[in-house]
Protein backbone atom coordinates (compact mmCIF):
# COMPACT_ATOMS: atom_id res chain seq x y z
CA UNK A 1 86.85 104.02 94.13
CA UNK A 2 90.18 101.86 93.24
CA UNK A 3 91.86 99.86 95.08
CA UNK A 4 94.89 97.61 95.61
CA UNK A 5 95.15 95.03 98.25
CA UNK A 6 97.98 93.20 99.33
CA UNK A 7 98.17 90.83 102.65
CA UNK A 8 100.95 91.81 104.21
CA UNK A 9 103.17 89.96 107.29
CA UNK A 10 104.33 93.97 108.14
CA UNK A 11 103.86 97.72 105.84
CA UNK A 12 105.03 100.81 106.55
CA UNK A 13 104.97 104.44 105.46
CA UNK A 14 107.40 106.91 106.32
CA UNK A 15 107.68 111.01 105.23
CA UNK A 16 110.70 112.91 105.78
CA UNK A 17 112.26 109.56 107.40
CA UNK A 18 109.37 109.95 109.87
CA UNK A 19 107.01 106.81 110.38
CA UNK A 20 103.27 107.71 109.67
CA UNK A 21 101.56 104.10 109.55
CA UNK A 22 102.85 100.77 110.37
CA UNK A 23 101.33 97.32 110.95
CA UNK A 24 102.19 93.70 111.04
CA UNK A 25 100.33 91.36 109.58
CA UNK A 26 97.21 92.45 107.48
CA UNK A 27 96.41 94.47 104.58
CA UNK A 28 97.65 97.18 102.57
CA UNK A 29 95.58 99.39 100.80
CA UNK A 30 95.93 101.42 98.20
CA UNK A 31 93.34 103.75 97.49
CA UNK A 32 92.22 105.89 95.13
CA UNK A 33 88.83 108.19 94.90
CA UNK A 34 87.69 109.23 91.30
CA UNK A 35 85.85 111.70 89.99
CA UNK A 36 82.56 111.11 91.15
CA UNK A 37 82.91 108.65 93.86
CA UNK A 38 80.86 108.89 97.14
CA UNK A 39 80.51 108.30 100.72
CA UNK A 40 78.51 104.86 99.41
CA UNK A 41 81.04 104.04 97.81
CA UNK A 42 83.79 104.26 99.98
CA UNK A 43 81.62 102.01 102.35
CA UNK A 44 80.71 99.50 100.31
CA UNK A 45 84.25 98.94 99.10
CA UNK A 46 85.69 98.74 103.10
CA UNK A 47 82.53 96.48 103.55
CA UNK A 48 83.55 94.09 100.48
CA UNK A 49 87.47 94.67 101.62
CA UNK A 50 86.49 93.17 105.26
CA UNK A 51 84.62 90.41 104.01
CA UNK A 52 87.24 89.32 101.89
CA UNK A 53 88.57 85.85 102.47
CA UNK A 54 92.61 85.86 101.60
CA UNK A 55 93.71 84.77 104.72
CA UNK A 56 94.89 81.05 105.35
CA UNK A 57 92.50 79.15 107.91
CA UNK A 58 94.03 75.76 109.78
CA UNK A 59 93.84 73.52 106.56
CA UNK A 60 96.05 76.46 104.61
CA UNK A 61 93.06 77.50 102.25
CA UNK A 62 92.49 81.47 101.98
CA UNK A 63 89.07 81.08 103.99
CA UNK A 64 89.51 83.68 106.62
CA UNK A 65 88.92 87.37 106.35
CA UNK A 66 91.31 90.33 107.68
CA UNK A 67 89.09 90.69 110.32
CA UNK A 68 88.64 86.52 111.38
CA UNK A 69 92.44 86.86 111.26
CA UNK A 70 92.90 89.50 113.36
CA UNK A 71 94.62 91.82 110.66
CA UNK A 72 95.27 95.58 110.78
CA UNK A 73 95.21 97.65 107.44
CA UNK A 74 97.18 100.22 106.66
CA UNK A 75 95.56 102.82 103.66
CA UNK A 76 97.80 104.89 101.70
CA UNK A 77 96.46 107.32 99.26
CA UNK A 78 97.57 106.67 95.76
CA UNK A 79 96.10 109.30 92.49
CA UNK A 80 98.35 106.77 90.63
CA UNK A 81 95.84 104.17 90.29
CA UNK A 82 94.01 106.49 87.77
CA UNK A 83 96.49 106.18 85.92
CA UNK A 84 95.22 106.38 81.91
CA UNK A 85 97.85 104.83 79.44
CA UNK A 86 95.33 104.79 76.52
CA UNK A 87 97.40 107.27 75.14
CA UNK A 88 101.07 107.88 74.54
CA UNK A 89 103.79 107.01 77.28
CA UNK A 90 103.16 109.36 79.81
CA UNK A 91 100.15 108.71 81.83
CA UNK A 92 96.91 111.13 82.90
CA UNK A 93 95.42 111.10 86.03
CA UNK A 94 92.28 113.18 85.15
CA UNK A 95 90.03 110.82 86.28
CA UNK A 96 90.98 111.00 89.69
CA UNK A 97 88.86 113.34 92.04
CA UNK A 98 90.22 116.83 92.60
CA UNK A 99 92.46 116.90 95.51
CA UNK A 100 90.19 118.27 98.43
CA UNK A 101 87.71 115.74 96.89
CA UNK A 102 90.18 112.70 97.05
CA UNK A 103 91.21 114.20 100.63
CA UNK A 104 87.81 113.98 102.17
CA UNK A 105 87.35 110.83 100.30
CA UNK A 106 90.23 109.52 101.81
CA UNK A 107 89.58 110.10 105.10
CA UNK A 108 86.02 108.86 104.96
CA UNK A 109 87.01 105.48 103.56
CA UNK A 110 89.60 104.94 106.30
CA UNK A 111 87.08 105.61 108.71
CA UNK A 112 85.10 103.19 107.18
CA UNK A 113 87.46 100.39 107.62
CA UNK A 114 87.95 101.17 110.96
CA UNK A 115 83.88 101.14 111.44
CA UNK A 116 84.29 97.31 110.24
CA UNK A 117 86.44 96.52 113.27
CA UNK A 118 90.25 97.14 112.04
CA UNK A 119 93.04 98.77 113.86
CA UNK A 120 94.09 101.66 110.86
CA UNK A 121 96.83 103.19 110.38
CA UNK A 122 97.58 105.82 107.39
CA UNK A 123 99.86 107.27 105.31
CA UNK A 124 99.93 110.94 104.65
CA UNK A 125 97.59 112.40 101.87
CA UNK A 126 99.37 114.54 99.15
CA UNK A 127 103.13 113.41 100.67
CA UNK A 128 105.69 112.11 99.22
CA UNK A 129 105.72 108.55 100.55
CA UNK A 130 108.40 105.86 100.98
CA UNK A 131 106.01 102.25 101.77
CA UNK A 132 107.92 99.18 102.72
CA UNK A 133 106.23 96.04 102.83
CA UNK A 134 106.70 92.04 103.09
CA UNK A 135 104.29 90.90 100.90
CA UNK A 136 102.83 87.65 101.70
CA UNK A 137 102.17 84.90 99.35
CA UNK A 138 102.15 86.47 97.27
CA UNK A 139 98.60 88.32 97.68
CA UNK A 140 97.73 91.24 95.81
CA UNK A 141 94.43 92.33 94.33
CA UNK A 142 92.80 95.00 92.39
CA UNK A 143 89.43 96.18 93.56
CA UNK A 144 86.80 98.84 91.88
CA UNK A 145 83.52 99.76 93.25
């Protein structure tokens, strides 16, 4: 599984002008199953995504996990980040799962994040998404498992 991280002081995801997901401060997460990918993965990347320490602790240092912090997450499906631009100027996505693959997948990894003890909240699989977010730090990393 792929993933992008950033910490976030507020995301959102609307469809149709309709909100599906929002949270303040925390994480959002891209995510993206590939062919292949399996229930043990999709918990040992929300594991490894819990654990990490990119939050600022009293002395300022990125010490604290989304979880010490108090963070939400909000996941948001994204085929995109299979992107393969090996070839030509028009990238393939043929590594990503099928779609009732990456669906399941999907769904199973946000459960997972909640199982570590964060408030989730979701885009919609498949839609056409608008995401807003205040990025904060800048903080963004790019996670495979």
């Amino acid at each position: 599984m792929r993933a992008l991280i950033q910490r976030v002081s507020a995301a959102r995801v609307t469809v149709d002008d309709r909100i599906t997901g929002e949270i303040g401060p925390g994480l959002l997460i891209l995510v993206c199953a590939m062919q292949g990918d399996t229930e043990a993965q999709a918990d040992q990347l929300a594991a490894k995504i819990a654990r990490l320490r990119i939050f600022k602790d009293d002395a300022g240092k990125m010490n604290r996990s989304v979880v010490d912090a108090g963070g939400a997450a909000l996941v948001v499906s994204q085929f995109t980040l299979a992107a393969d631009t090996s070839r030509g100027n028009r990238p393939g996505f043929s590594a990503a799962a099928p779609p009732d693959e990456g669906h399941r997948l999907y769904e199973y990894f946000s459960g997972a994040v909640r199982g570590q003890g964060i408030a989730v909240e979701n885009g919609e699989f498949g839609a056409d998404m608008a995401v807003s977010l205040t990025n904060d730090g800048p903080v963004t990393i790019w996670m495979e498992i």
